[in-house]
C-alpha atoms as a PDB file:
ATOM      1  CA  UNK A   1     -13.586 -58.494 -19.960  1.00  0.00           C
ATOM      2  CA  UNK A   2     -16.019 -59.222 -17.348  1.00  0.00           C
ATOM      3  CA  UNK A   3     -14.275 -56.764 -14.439  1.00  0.00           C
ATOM      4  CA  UNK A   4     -13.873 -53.941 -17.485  1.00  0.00           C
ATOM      5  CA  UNK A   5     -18.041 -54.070 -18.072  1.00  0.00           C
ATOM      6  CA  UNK A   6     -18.205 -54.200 -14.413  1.00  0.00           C
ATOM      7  CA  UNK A   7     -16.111 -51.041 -13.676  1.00  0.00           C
ATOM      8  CA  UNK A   8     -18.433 -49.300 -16.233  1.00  0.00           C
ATOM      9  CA  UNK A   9     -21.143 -49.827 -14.798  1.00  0.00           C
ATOM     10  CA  UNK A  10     -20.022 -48.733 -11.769  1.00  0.00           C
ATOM     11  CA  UNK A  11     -19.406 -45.272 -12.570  1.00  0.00           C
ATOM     12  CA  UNK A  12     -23.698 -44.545 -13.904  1.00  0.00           C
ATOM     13  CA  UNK A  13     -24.333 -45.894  -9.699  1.00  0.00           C
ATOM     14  CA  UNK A  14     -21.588 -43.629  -8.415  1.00  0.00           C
ATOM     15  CA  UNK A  15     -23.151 -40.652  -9.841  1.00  0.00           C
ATOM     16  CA  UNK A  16     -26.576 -41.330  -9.086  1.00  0.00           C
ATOM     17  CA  UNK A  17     -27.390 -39.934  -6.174  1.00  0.00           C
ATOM     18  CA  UNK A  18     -26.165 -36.864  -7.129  1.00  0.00           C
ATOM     19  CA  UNK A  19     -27.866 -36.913 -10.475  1.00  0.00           C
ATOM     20  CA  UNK A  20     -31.211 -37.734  -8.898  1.00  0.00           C
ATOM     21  CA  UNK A  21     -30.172 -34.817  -6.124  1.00  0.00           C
ATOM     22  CA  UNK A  22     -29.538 -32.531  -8.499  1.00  0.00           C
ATOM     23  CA  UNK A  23     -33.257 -33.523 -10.848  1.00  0.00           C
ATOM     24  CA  UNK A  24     -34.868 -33.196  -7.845  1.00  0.00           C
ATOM     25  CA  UNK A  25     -33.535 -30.381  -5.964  1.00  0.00           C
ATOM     26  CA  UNK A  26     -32.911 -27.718  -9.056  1.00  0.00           C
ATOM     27  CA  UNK A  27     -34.084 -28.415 -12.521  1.00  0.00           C
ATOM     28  CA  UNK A  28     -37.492 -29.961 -11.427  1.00  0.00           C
ATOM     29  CA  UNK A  29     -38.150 -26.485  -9.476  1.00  0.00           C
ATOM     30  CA  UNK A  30     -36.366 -24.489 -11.718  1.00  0.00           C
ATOM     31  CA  UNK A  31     -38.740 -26.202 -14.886  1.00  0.00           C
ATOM     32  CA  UNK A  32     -41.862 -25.701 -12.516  1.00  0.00           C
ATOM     33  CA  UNK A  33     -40.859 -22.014 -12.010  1.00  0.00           C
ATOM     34  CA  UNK A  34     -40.421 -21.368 -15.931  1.00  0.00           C
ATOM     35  CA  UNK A  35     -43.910 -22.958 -16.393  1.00  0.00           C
ATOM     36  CA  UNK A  36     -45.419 -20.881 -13.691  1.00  0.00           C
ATOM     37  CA  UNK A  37     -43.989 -17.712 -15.422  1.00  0.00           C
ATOM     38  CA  UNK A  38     -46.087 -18.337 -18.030  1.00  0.00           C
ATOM     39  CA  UNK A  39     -49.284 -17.749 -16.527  1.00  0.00           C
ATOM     40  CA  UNK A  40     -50.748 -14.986 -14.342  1.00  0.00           C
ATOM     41  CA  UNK A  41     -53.901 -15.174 -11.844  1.00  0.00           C
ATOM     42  CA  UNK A  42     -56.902 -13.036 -12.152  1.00  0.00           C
ATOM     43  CA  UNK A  43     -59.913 -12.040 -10.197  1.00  0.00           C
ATOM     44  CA  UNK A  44     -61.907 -13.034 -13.377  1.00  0.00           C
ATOM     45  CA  UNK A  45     -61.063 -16.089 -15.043  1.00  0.00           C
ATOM     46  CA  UNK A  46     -58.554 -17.185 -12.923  1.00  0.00           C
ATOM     47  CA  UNK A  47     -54.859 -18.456 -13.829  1.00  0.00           C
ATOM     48  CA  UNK A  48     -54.332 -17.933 -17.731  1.00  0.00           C
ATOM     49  CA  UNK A  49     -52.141 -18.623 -19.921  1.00  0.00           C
ATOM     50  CA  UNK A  50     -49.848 -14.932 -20.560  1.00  0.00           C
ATOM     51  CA  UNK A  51     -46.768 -16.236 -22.960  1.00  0.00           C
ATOM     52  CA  UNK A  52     -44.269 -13.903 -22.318  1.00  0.00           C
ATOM     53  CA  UNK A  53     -45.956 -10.943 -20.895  1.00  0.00           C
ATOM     54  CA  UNK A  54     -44.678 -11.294 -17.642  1.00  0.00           C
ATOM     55  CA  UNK A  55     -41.072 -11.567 -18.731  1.00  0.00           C
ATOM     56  CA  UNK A  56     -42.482  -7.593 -21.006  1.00  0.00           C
ATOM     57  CA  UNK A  57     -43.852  -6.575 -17.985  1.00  0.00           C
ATOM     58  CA  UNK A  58     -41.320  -7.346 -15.892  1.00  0.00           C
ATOM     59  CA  UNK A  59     -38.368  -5.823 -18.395  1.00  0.00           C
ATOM     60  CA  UNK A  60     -40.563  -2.232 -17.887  1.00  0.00           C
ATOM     61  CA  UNK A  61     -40.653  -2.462 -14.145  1.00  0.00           C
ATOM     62  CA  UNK A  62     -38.999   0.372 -12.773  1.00  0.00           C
ATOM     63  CA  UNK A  63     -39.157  -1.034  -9.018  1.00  0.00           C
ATOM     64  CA  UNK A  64     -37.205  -4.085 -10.218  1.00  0.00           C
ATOM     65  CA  UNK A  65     -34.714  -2.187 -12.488  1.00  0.00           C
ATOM     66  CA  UNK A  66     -33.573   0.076  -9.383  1.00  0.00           C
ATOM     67  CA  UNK A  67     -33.333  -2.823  -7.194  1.00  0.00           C
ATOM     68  CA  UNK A  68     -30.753  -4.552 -10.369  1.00  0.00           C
ATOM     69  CA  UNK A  69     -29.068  -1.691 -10.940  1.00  0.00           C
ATOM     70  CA  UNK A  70     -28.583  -0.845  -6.638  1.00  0.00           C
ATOM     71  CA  UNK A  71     -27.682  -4.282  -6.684  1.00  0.00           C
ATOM     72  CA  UNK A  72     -24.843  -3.626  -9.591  1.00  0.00           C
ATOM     73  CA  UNK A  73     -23.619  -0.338  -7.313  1.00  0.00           C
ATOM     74  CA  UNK A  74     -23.400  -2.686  -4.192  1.00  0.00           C
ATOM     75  CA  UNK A  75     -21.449  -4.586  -6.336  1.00  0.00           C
ATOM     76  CA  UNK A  76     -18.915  -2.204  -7.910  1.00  0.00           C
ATOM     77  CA  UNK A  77     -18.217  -0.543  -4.399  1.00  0.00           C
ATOM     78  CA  UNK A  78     -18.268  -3.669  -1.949  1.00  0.00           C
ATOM     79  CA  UNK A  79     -16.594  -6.772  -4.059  1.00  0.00           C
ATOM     80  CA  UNK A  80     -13.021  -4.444  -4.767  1.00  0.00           C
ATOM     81  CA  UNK A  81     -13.153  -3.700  -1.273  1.00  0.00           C
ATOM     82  CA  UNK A  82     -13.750  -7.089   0.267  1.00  0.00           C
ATOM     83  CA  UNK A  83     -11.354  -8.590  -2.367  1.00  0.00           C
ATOM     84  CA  UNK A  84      -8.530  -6.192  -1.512  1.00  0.00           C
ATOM     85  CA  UNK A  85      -8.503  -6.971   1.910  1.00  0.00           C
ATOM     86  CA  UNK A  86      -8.446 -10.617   1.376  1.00  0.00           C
ATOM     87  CA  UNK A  87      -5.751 -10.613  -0.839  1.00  0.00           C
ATOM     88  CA  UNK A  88      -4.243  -8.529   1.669  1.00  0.00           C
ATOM     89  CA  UNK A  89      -4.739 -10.939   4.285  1.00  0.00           C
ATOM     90  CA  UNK A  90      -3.984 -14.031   2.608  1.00  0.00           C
ATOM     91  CA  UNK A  91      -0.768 -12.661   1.972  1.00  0.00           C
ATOM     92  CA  UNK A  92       0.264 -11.782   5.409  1.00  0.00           C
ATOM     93  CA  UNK A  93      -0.869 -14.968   6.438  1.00  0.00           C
ATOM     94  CA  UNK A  94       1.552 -16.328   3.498  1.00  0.00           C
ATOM     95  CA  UNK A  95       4.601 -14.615   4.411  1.00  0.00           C
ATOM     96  CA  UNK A  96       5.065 -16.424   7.854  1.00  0.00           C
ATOM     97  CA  UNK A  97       6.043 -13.022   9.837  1.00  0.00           C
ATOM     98  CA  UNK A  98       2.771 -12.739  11.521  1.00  0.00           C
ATOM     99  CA  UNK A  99       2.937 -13.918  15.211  1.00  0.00           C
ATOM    100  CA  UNK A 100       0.156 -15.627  16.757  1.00  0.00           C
ATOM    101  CA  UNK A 101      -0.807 -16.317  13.158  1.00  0.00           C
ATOM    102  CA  UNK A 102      -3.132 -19.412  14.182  1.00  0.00           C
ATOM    103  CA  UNK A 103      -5.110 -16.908  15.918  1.00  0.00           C
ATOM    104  CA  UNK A 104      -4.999 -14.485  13.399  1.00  0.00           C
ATOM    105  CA  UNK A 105      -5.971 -16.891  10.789  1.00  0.00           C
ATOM    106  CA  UNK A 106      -9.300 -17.590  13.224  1.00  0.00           C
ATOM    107  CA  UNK A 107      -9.904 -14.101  13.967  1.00  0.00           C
ATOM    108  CA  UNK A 108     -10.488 -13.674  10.289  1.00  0.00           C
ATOM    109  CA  UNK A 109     -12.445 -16.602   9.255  1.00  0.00           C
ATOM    110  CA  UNK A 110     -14.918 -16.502  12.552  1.00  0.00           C
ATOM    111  CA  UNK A 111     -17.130 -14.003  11.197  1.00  0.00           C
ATOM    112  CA  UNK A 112     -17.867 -16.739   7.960  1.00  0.00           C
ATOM    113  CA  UNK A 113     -19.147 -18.726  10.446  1.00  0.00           C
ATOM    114  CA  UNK A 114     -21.552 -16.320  12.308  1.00  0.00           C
ATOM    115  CA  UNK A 115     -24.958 -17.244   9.955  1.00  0.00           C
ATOM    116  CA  UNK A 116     -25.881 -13.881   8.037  1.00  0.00           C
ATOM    117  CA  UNK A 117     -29.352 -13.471   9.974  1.00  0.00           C
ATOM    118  CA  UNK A 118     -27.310 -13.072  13.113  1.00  0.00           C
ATOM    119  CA  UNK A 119     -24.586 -11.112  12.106  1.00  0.00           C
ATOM    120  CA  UNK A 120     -27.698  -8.617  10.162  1.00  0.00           C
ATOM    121  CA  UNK A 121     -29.294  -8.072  13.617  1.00  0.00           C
ATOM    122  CA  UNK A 122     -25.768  -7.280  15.744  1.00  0.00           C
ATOM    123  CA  UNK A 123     -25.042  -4.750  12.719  1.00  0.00           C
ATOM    124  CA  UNK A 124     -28.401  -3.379  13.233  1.00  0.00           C
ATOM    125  CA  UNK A 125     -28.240  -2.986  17.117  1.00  0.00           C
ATOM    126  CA  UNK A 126     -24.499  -1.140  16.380  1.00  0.00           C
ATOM    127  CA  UNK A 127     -26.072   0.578  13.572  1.00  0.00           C
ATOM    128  CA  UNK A 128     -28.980   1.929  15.948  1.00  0.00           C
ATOM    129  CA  UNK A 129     -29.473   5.408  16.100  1.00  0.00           C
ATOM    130  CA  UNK A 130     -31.307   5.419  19.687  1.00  0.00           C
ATOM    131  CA  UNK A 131     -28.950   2.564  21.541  1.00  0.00           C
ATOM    132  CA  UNK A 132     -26.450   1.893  19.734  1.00  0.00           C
ATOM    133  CA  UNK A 133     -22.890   1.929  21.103  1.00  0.00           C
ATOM    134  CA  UNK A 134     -22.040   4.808  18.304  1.00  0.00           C
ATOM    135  CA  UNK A 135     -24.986   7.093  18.922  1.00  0.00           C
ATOM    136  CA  UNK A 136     -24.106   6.570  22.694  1.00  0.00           C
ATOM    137  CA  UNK A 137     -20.674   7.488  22.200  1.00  0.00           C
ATOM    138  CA  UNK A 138     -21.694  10.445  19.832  1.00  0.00           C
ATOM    139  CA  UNK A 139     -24.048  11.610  22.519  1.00  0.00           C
ATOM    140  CA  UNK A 140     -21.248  11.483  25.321  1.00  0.00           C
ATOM    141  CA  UNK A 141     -19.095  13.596  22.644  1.00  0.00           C
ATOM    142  CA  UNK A 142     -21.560  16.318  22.348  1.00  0.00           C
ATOM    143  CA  UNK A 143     -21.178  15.336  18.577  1.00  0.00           C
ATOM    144  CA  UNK A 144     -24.337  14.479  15.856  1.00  0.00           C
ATOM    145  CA  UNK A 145     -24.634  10.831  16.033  1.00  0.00           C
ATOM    146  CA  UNK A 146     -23.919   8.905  12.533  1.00  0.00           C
ATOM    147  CA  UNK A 147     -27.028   8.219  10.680  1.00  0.00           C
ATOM    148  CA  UNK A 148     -25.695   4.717   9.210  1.00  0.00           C
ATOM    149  CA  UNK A 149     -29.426   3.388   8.255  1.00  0.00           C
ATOM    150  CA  UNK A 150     -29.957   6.747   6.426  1.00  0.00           C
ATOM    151  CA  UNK A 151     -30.882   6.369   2.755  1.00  0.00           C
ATOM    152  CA  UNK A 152     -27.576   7.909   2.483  1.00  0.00           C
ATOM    153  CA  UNK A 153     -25.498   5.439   4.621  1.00  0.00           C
ATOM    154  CA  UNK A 154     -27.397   2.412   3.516  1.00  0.00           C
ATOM    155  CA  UNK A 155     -25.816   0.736   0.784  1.00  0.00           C
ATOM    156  CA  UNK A 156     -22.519   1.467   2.469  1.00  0.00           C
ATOM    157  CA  UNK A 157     -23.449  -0.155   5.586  1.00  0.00           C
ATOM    158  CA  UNK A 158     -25.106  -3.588   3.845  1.00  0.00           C
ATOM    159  CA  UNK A 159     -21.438  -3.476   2.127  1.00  0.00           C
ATOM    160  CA  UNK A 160     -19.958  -3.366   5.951  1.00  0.00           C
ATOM    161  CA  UNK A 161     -21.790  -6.258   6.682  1.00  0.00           C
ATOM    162  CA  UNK A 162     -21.242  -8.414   3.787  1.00  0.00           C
ATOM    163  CA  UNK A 163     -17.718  -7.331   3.949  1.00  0.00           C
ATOM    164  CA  UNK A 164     -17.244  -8.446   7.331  1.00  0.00           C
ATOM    165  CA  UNK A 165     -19.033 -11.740   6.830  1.00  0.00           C
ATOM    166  CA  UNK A 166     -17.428 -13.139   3.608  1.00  0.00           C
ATOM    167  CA  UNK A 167     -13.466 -11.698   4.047  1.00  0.00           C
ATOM    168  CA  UNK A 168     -12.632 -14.752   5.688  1.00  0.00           C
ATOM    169  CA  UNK A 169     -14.305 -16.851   3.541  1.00  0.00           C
ATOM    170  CA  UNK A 170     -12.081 -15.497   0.661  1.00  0.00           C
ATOM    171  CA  UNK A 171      -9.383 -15.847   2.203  1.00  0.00           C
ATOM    172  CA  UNK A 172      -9.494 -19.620   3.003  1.00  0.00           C
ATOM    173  CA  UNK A 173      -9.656 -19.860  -0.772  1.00  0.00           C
ATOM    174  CA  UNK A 174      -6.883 -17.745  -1.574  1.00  0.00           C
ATOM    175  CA  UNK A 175      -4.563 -18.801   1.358  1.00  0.00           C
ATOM    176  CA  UNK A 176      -4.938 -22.364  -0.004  1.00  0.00           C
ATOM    177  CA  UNK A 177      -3.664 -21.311  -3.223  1.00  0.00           C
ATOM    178  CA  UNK A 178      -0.800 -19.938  -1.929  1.00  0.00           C
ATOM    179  CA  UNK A 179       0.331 -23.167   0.012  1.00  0.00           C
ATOM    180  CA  UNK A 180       0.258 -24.593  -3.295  1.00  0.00           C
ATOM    181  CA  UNK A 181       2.609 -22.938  -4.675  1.00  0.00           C
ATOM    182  CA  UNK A 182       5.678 -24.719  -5.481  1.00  0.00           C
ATOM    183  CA  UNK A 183       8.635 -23.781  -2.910  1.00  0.00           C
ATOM    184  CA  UNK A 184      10.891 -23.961  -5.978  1.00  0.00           C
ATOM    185  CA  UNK A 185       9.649 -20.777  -7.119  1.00  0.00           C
ATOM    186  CA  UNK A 186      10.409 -18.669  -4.362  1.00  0.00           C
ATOM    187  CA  UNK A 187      13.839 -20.254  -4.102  1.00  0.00           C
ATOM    188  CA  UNK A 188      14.425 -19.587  -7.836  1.00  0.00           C
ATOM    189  CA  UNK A 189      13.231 -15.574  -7.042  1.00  0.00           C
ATOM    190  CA  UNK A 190      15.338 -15.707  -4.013  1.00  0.00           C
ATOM    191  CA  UNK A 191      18.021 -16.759  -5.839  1.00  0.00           C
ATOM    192  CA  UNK A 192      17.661 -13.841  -8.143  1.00  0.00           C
ATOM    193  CA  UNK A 193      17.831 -11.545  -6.070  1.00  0.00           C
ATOM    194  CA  UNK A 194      13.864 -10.692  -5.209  1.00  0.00           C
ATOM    195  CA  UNK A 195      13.037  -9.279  -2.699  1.00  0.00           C
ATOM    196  CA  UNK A 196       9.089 -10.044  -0.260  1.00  0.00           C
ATOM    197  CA  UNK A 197       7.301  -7.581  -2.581  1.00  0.00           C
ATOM    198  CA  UNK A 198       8.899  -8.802  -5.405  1.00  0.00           C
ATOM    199  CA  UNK A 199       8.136 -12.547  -4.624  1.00  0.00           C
ATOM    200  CA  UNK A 200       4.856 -11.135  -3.247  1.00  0.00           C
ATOM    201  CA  UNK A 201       4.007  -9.171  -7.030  1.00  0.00           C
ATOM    202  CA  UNK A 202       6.097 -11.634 -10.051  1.00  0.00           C
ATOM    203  CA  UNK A 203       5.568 -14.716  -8.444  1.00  0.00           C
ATOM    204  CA  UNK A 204       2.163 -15.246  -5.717  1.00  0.00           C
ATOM    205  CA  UNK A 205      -0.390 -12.744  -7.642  1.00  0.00           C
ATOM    206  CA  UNK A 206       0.274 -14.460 -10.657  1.00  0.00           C
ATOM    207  CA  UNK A 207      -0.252 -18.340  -9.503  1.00  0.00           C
ATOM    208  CA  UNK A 208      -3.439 -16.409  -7.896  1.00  0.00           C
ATOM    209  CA  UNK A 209      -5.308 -15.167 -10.685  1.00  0.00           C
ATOM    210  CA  UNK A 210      -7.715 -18.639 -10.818  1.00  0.00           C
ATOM    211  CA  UNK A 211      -8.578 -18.629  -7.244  1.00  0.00           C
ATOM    212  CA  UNK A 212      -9.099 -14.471  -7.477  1.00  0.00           C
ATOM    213  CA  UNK A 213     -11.315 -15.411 -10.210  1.00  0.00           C
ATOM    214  CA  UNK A 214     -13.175 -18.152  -8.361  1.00  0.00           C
ATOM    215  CA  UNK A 215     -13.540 -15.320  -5.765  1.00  0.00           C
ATOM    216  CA  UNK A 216     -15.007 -12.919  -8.121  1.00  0.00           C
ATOM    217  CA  UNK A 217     -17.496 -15.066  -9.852  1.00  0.00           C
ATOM    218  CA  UNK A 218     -18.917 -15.830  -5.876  1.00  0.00           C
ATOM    219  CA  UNK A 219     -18.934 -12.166  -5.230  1.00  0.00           C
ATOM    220  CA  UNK A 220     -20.814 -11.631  -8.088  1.00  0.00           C
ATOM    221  CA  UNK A 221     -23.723 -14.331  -7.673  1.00  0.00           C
ATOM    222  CA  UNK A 222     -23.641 -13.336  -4.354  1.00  0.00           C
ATOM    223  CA  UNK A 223     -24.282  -9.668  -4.833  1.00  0.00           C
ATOM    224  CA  UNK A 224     -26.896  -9.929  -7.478  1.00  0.00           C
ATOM    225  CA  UNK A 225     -28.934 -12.050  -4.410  1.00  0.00           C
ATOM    226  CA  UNK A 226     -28.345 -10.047  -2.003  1.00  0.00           C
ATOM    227  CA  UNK A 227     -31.453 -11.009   0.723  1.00  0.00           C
ATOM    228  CA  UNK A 228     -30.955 -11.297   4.500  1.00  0.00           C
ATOM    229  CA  UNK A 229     -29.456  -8.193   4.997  1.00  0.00           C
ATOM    230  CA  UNK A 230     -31.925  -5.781   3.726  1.00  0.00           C
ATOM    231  CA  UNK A 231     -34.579  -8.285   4.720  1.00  0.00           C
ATOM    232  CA  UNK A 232     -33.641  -8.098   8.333  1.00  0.00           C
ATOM    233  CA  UNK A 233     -32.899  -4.525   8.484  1.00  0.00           C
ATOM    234  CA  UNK A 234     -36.374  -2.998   6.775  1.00  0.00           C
ATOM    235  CA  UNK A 235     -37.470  -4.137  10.296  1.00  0.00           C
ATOM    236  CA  UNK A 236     -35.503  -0.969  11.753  1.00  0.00           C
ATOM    237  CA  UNK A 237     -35.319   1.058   8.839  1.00  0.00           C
ATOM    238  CA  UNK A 238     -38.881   0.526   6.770  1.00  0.00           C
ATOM    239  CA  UNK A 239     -38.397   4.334   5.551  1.00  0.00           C
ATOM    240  CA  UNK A 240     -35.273   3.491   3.414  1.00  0.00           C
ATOM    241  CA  UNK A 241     -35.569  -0.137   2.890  1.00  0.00           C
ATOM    242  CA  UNK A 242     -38.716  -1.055   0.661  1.00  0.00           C
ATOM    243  CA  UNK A 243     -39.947  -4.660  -0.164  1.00  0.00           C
ATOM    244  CA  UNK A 244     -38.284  -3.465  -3.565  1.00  0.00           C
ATOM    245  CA  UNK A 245     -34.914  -2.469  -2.449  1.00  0.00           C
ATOM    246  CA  UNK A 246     -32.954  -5.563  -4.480  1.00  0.00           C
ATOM    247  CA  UNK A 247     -34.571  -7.938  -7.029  1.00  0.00           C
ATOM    248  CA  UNK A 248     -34.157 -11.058  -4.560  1.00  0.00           C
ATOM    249  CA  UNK A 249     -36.054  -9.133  -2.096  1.00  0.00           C
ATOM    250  CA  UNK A 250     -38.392  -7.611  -4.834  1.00  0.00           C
ATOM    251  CA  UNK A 251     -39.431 -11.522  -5.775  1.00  0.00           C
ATOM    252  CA  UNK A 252     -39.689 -12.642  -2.073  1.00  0.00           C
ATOM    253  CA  UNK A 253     -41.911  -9.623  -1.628  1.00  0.00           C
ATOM    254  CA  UNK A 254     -44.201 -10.479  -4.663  1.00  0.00           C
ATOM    255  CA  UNK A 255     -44.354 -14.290  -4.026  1.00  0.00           C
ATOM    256  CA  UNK A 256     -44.888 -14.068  -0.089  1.00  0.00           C
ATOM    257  CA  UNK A 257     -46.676 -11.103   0.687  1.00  0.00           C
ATOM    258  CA  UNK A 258     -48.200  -9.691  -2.899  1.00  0.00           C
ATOM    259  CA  UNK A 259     -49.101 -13.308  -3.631  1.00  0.00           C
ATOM    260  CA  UNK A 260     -48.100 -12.419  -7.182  1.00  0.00           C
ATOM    261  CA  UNK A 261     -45.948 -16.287  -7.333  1.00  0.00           C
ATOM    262  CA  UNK A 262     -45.978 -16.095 -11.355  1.00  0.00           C
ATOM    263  CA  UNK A 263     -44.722 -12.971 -11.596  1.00  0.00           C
ATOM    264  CA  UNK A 264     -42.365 -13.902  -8.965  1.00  0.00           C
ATOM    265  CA  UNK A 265     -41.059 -16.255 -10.474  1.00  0.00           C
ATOM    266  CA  UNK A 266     -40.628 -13.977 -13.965  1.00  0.00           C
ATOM    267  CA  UNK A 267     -38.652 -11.637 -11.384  1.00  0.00           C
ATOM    268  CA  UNK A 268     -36.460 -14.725 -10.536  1.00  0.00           C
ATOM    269  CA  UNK A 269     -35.819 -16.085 -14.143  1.00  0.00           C
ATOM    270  CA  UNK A 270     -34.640 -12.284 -15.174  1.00  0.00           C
ATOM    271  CA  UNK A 271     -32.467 -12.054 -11.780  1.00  0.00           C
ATOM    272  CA  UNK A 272     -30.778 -15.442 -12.776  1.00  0.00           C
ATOM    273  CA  UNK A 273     -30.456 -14.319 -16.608  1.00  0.00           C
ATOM    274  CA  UNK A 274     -29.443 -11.168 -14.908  1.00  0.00           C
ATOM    275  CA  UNK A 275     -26.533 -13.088 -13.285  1.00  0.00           C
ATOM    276  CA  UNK A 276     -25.235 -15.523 -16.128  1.00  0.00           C
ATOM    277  CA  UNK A 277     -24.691 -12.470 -18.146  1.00  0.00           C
ATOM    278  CA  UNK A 278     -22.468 -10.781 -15.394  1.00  0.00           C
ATOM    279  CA  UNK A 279     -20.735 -13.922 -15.054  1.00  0.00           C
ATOM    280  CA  UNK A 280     -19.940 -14.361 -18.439  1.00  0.00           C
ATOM    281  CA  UNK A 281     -18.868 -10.872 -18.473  1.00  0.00           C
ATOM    282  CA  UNK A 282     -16.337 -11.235 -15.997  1.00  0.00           C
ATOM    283  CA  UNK A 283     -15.175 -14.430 -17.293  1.00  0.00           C
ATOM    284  CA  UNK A 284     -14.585 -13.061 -20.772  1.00  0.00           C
ATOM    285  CA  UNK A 285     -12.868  -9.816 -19.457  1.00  0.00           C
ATOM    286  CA  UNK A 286     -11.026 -12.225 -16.966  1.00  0.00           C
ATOM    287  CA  UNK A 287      -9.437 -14.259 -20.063  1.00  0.00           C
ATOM    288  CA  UNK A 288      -9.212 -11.945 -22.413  1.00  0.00           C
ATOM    289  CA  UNK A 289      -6.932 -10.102 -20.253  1.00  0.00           C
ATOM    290  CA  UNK A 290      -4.769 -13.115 -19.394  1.00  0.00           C
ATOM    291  CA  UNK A 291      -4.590 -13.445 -23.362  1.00  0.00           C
ATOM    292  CA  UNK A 292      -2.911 -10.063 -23.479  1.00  0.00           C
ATOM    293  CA  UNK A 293      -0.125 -10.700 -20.826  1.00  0.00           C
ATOM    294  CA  UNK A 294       0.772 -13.965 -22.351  1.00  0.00           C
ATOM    295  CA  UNK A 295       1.258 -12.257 -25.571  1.00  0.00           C
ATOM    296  CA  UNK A 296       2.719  -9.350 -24.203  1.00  0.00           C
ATOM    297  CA  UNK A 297       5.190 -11.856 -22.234  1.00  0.00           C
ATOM    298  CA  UNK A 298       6.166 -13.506 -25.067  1.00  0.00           C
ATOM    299  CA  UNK A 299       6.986 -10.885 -27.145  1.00  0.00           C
ATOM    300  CA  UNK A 300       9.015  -9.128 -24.627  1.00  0.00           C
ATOM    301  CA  UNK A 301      10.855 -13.248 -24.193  1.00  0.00           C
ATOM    302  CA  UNK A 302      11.309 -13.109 -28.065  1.00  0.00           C
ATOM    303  CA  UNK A 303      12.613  -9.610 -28.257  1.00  0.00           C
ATOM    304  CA  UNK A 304      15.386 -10.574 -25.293  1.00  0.00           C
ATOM    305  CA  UNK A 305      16.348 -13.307 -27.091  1.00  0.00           C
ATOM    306  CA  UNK A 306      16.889 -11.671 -30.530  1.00  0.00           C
ATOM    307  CA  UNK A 307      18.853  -9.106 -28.345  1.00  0.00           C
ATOM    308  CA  UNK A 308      20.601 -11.404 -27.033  1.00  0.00           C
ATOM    309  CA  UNK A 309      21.550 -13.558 -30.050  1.00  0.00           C
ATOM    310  CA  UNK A 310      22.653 -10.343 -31.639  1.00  0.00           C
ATOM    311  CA  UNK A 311      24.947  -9.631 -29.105  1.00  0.00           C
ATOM    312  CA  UNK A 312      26.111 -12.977 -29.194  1.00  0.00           C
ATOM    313  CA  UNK A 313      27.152 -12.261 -32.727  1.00  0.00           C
END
């Protein structure tokens, strides 16, 4: 009885540190935040207590709604994309007919490891219309050098750089799913008759579907704070990149250079509301989808197997 009460009360110290970690380090900010977004600072009176006015200010703010909904287009054009070609990858990795795989494997993953701020400033010297290596080569072609900071070219080549930097990082995730994979399964396939693309589309994209989904909900917490990359290239392009150009950078911009840190912090509650939704979103579509092919699978399992009792009759 003694060792049971003991072994209980081991479990409260075990997760202590990480329950005082996690007071500390997120909801005491995150409850100081939602009090400062309460208030606002003025030249007479000083801070006052606003309610929710920030949060109806804030709502009407065309500078932040562009910056959400550029952030949503970033998302829609660079997450497919990056997903793809870690899928892609994983796969080849999978199927054990790459040579020099091991080097492969760290070709593809290095990039995850280059920290954003310095892979932001290479893409920005490559990127550079004076010396950059494609305006040089454009030059020596006789041929109009690529405007890639343009406001034309910009989202696309923030989605270059993010795409370079996290495709490895994906597909760590979803080559670890497919080692898990029981090896019965592609001997049962095999045994069928199923060919690599066949193995490949009934039996690997199907066990992959959580880790794709783990995938997707990073992609899209990640693209909703988008920050480094714009940050570090307004240095070179300040024409096309504005303090406003995505909410994360909007709320930096009011906090550290506006001083504006309660309406900052409104900006940040509404980005992180912003985020939950899109989350949920993706969740919901996520499972209500898998609903549909179960039922879908089972019907088609219970109309075979009427068929085949009747034949059996």
């Amino acid at each position: 009885m003694t060792g049971t009460r003991r072994h209980r009360a081991a479990g409260p110290l075990f997760v202590a540190p990480f329950l005082t970690l996690f007071l500390l380090l997120f909801l005491a900010p995150l409850g100081y935040a939602a009090y400062l977004s309460l208030f606002r600072s003025r030249l007479i009176g000083g801070t006052v207590f606003v309610g929710l006015d920030n949060y109806t200010q804030a709502l009407g703010d065309p500078q932040l709604l562009h910056g959400v909904g550029r952030v949503a287009l970033f998302f829609v054009i660079q997450v497919p994309v990056m997903l793809l070609l870690a899928l892609l990858f994983a796969l080849a990795l999978d199927s054990g007919l790459l040579r020099l795989a091991r080097v492969i494997r760290l070709g593809i993953f290095v990039p995850y490891a280059v920290p954003s701020v310095v892979a932001a400033l290479m893409w920005g010297y490559l990127y550079g219309p004076d010396f950059g290596p494609f305006a040089q080569l454009s030059r020596k072609l006789d041929l109009p050098a690529p405007h890639f900071l343009s406001d034309g070219w910009m989202l696309g080549s923030l989605a270059n750089i993010v795409t370079w930097e996290f495709v490895g990082y994906n597909v760590i995730i979803l080559y670890a799913a497919l080692r898990t994979i029981p090896q019965e399964l592609y001997e049962a396939a095999a045994v069928d008759g199923a060919g690599a693309w066949r193995i490949a589309r009934s039996v690997k994209l199907p066990a992959l579907r959580p880790a794709l989904l783990l995938t997707l909900l990073f992609s899209v917490i990640g693209s909703f704070q988008l920050f480094n990359e714009p940050n570090l290239l307004m240095k070179i392009a300040p024409d096309v990149i504005s303090s406003s150009y995505t909410a994360n950078l909007y709320a930096y911009s009011l906090a550290f250079t506006g001083q504006q840190v309660n309406y900052a912090a409104t900006v940040s509650f509404l980005l992180g509301l912003v985020i939950v939704i899109a989350s949920y979103g993706v969740l919901l579509t996520a499972n209500r989808g898998s609903r549909e092919g179960r039922t879908s699978r089972d019907r088609r399992t219970g109309r075979d197997s009427r068929e085949g009792l009747g034949r059996a009759a």
